[in-house]
Protein backbone atom coordinates (compact mmCIF):
# COMPACT_ATOMS: atom_id res chain seq x y z
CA UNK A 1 83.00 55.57 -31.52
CA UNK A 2 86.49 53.97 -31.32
CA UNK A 3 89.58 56.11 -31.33
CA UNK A 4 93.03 55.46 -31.89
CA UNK A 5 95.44 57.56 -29.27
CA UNK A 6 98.89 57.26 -27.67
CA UNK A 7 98.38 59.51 -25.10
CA UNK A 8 96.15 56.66 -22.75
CA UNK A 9 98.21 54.29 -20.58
CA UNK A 10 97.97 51.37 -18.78
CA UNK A 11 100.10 50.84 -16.01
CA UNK A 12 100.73 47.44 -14.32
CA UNK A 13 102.37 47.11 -10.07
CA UNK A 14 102.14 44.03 -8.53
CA UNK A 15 102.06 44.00 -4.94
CA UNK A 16 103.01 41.56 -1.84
CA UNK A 17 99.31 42.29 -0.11
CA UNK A 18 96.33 43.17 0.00
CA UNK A 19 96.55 46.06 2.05
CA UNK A 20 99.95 47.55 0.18
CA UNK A 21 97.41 46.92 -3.23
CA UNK A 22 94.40 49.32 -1.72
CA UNK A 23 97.06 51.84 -0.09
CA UNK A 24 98.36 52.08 -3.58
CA UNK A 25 95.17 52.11 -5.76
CA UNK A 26 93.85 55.06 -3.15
CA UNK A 27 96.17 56.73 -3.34
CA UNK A 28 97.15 57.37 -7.17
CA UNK A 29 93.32 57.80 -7.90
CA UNK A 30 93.47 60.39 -4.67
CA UNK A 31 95.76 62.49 -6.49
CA UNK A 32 94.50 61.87 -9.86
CA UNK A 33 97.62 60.42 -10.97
CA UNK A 34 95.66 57.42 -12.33
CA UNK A 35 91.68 57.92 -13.51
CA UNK A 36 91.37 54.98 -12.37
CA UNK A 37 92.49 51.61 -10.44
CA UNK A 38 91.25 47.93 -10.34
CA UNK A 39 92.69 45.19 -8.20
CA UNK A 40 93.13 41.86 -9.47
CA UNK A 41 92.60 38.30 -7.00
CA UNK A 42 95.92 37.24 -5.88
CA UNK A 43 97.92 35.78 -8.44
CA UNK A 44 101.44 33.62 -8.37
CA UNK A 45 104.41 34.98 -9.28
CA UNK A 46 107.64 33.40 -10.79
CA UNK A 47 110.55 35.68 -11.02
CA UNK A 48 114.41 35.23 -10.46
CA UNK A 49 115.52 37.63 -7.15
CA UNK A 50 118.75 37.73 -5.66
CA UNK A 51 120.25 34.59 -7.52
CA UNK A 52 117.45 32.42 -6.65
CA UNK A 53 114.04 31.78 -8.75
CA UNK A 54 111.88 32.91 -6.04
CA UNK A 55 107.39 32.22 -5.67
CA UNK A 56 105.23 34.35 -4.15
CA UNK A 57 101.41 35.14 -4.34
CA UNK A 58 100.75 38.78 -5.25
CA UNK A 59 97.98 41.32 -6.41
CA UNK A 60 97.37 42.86 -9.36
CA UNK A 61 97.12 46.46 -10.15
CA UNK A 62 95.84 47.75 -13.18
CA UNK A 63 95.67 51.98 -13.26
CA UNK A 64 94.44 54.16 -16.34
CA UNK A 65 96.16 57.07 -16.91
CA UNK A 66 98.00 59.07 -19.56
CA UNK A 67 101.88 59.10 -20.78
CA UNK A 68 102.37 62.67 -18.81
CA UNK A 69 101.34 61.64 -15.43
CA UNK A 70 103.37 58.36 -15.52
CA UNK A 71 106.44 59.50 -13.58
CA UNK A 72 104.18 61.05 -10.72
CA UNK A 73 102.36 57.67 -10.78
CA UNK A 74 105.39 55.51 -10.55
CA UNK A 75 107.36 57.65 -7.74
CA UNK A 76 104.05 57.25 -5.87
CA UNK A 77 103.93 54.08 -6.24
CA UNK A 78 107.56 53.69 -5.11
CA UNK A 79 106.68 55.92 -2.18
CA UNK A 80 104.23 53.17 -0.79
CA UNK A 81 105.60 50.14 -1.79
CA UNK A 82 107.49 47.62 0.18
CA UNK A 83 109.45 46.25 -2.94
CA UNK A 84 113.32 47.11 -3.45
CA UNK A 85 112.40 46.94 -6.96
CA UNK A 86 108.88 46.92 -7.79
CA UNK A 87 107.08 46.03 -11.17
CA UNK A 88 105.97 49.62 -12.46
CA UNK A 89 105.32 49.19 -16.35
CA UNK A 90 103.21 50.54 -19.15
CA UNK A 91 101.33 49.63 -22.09
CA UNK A 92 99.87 51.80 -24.56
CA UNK A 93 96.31 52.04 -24.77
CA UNK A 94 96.18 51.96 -28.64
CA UNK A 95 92.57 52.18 -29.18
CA UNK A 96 89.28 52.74 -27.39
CA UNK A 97 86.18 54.47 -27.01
CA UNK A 98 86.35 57.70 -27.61
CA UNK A 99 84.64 58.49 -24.14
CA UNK A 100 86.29 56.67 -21.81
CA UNK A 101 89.68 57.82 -23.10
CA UNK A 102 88.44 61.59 -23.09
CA UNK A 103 87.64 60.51 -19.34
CA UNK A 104 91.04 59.18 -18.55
CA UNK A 105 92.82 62.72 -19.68
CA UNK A 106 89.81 64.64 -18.13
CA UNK A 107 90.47 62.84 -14.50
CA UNK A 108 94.34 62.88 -14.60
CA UNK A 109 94.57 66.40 -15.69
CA UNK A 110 96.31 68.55 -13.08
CA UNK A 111 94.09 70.80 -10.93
CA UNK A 112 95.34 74.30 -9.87
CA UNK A 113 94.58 74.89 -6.26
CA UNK A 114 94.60 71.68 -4.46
C-alpha cells in the first residue's frame, strides 16, 4: 500500500572520508535520530569555497528520518563533522509504502529511559 505523508525525511551530508561517513551514519542511527543510514561510493564534488571553485572526492550520506528529529540529526552531524560548513539538507519523502514509513517514525521515536 502506498501512502502519501510529510512527516518522512530524507536527509543528505556529504563527507571528506570514509571514516568521518561511518562515524556519522553510527552514530545518528545509535541515537535513533535517523531509522536509518546508507553510504554512497565516493563521489566528486564541484562547489565554490572561499572565492575559489574548489574539487574534492566525497561520500554520500543518505539518512531516513522524520521532520521532528531533523535538528537533533543535523547538530549531530555538526558535532562530528570536519566541515566549517557542511551540506545538511532535506527532502520530503512524499510518498511510500505504508510500512516502511510507519518504520521510519517507529525507529526515530524518542525512548524514555535511555
Amino acid at each position: 500500500m502506498i501512502q502519501n505523508t510529510s512527516d518522512c525525511i530524507e536527509v543528505r551530508v556529504t563527507a571528506g572520508s570514509r571514516d568521518e561517513a561511518d562515524r556519522i551514519c553510527s552514530a545518528v542511527v545509535e541515537r535513533r535520530l535517523a531509522a536509518g543510514a546508507q553510504i554512497v561510493a565516493p563521489i566528486e564534488s564541484t562547489y565554490w569555497w572561499a572565492g575559489k571553485i574548489q574539487r574534492s572526492g566525497e561520500w554520500l550520506l543518505l539518512m531516513t528520518t522524520t521532520i521532528g528529529r531533523f535538528e537533533d540529526l543535523a547538530r549531530c552531524v555538526r558535532e562530528l563533522h570536519s566541515y566549517e560548513v557542511p551540506q545538511i539538507i532535506a527532502s520530503a519523502i512524499v510518498a511510500g509504502t505504508t510500512d516502511y514509513l510507519e518504520w521510519i517514525k517507529r525507529e526515530t521515536a524518542p525512548r524514555s529511559g535511555g
